[in-house]
Protein backbone atom coordinates (compact mmCIF):
# COMPACT_ATOMS: atom_id res chain seq x y z
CA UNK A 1 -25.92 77.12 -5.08
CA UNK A 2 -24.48 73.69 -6.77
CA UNK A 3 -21.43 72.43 -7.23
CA UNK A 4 -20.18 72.02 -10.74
CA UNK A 5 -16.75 69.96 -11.71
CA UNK A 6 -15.22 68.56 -14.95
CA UNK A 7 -12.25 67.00 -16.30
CA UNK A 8 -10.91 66.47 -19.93
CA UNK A 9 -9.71 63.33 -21.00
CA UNK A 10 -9.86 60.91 -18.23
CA UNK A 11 -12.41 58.45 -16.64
CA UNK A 12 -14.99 59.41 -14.28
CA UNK A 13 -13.14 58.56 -11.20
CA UNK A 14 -11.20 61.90 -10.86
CA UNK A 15 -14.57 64.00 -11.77
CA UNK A 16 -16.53 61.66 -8.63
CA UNK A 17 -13.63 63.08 -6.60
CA UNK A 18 -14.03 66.00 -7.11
CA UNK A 19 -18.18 66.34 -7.02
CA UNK A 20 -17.70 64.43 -3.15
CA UNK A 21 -15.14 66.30 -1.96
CA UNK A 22 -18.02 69.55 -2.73
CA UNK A 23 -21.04 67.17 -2.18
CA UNK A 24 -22.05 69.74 0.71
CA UNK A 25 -23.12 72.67 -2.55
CA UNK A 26 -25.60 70.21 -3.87
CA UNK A 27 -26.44 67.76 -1.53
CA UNK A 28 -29.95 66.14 -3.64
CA UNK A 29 -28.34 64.66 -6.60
CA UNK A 30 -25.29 64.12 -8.43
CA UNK A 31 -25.25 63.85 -11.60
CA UNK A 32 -22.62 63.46 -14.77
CA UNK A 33 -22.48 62.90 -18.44
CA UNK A 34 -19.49 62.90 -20.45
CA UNK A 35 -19.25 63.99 -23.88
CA UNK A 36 -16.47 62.84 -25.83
CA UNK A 37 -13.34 63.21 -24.17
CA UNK A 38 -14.97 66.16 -21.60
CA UNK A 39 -16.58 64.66 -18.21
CA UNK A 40 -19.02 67.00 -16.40
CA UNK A 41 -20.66 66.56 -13.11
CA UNK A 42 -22.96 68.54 -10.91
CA UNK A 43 -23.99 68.66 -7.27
CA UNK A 44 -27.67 69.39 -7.82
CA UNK A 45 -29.55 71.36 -4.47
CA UNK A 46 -33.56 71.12 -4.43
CA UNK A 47 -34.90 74.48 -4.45
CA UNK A 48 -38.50 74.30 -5.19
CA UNK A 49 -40.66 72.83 -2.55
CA UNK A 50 -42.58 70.60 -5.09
CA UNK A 51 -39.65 68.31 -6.66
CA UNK A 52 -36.44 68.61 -8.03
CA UNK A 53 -35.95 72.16 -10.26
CA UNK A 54 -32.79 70.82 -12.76
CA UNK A 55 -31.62 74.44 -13.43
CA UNK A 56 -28.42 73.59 -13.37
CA UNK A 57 -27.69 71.17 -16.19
CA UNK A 58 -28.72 70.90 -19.32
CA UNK A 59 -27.94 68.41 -22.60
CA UNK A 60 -29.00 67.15 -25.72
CA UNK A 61 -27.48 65.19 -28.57
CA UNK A 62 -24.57 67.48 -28.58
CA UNK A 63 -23.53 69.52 -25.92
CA UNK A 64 -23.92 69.60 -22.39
CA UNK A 65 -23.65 72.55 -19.97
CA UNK A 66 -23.08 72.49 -15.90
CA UNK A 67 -24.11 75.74 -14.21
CA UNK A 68 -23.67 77.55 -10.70
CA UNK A 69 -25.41 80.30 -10.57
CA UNK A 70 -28.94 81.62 -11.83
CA UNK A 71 -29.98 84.06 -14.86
CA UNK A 72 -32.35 86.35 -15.26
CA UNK A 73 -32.99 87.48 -18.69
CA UNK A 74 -36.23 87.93 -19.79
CA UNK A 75 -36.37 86.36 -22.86
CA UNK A 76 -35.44 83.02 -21.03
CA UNK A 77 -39.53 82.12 -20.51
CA UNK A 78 -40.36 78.81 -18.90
CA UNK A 79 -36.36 77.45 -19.27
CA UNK A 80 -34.97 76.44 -16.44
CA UNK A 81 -31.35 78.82 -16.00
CA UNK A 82 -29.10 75.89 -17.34
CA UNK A 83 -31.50 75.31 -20.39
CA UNK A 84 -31.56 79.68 -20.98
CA UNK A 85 -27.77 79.31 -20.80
CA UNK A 86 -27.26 76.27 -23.51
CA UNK A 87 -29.67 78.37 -25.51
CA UNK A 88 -27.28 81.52 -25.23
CA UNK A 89 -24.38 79.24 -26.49
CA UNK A 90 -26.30 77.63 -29.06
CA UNK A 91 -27.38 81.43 -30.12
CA UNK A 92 -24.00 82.88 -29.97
CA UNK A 93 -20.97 80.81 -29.65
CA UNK A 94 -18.41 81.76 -27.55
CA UNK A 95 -19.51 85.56 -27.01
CA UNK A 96 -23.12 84.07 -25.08
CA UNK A 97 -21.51 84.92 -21.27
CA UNK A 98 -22.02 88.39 -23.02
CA UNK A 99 -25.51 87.88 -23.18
CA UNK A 100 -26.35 86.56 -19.89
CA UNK A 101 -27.64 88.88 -17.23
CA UNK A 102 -26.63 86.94 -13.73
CA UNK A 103 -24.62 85.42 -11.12
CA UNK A 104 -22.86 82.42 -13.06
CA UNK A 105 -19.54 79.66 -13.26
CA UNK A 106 -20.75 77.56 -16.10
CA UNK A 107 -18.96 75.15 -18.33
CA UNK A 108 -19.72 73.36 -21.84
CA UNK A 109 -19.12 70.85 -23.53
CA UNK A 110 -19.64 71.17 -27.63
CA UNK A 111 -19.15 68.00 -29.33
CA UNK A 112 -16.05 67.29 -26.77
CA UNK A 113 -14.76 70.58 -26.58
CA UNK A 114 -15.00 72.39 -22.75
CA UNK A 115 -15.61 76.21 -22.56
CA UNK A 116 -16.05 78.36 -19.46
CA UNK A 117 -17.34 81.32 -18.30
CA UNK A 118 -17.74 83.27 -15.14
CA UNK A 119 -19.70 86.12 -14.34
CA UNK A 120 -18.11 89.30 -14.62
CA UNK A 121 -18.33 90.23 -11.16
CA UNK A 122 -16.82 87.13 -9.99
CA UNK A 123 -19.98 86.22 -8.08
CA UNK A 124 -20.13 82.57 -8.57
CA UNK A 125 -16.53 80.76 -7.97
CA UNK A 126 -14.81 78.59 -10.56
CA UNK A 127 -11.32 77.24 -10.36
CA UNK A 128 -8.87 75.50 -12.90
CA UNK A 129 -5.79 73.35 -12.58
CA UNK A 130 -4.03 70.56 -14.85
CA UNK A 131 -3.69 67.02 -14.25
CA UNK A 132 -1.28 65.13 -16.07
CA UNK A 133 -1.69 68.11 -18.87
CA UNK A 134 -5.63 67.95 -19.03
CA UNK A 135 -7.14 71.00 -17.75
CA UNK A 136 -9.67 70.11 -14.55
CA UNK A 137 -11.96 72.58 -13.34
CA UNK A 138 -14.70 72.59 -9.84
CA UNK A 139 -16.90 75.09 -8.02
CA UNK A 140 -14.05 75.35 -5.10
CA UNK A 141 -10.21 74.98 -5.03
CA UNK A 142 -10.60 72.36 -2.54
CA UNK A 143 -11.95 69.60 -5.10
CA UNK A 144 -8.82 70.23 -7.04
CA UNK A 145 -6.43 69.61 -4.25
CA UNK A 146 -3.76 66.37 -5.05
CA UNK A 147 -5.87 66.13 -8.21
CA UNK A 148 -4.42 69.33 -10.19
CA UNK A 149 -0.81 70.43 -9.66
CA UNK A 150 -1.57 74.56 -10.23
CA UNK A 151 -4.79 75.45 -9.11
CA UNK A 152 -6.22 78.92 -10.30
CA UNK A 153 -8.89 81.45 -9.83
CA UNK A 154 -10.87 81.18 -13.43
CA UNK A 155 -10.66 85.28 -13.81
CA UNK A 156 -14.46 87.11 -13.43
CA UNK A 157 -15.59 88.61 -16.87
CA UNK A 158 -13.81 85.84 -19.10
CA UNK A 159 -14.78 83.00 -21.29
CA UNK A 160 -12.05 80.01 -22.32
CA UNK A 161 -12.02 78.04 -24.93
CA UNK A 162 -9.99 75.05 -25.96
CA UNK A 163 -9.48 76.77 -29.53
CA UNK A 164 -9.05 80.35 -27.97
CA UNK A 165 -7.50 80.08 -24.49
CA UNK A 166 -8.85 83.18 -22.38
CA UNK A 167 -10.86 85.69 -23.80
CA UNK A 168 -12.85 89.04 -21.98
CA UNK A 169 -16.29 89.40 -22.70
CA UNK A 170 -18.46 92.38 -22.65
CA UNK A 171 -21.91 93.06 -21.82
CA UNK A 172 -24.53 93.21 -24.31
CA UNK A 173 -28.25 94.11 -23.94
């Protein structure tokens, strides 16, 4: 489990809100980047016994992706399941929650631009809300609470893009 929050186009303040108020999903580390106007943050929780195991971010020069959840694909080798899911976008744009076989809320930013996915059973939670007309998103409603004024389930199965708005995805072998 780990607690993943964002906000577009304000300062980090709101998105350190937000990661505290879920602290309690990821209590190890918190970390955040932003990428143009798109901040990202992450409760990280220590799984493996000998250090920290950062599965659930990932960035380069680029893009930058948050993930709850895990993924199991096979093809994913030694990358931790953040790293296997930035690989999946990189791979296939918008249609990579498609490809991914697991439990997942993930969001990403590309160059600035925020996408998100969840799972298409609705396994890992992801909410979304608006503050002052900039869509916010967290892990749990609760981090969105006097922060966005309409607070939403992100629906299971979908993928949303700035460009697109809401789209369903299918799964792929």
């Amino acid at each position: 489990m780990a607690g993943i929050a964002g906000i577009v186009g304000t300062g980090n303040e709101l998105l350190e809100t937000m990661l505290q108020r879920i602290k309690y999903r990821g209590p190890h580390e918190t970390w955040s980047r932003r990428n143009g106007l798109v901040s990202l943050g992450c409760n990280e929780l220590e799984v493996s016994t000998n250090g920290k195991d950062r599965s659930h971010f990932a960035y380069d020069a680029k893009q930058v992706v948050v993930l709850d959840g895990r993924l199991y694909n096979s093809d994913k080798g030694n990358m931790a399941d953040a790293e296997a899911m930035l690989h999946l976008y990189q791979r296939f744009g918008t249609d990579f929650a498609g490809k991914a076989d697991g439990d997942f809320a993930c969001a990403i930013s590309d160059n600035g631009k925020l996408i998100l996915a969840r799972d298409w059973a609705g396994i890992k939670p992801l909410y979304y809300g608006h503050h002052q007309g900039k869509l916010c998103f967290a892990s749990e409603a609760k981090a969105l609470v006097g922060i966005a004024n309409d607070v939403k389930e992100f629906p299971p199965g979908y993928v949303y893009s700035q460009e697109t708005g809401f789209q369903k995805f299918g799964l792929e072998d």
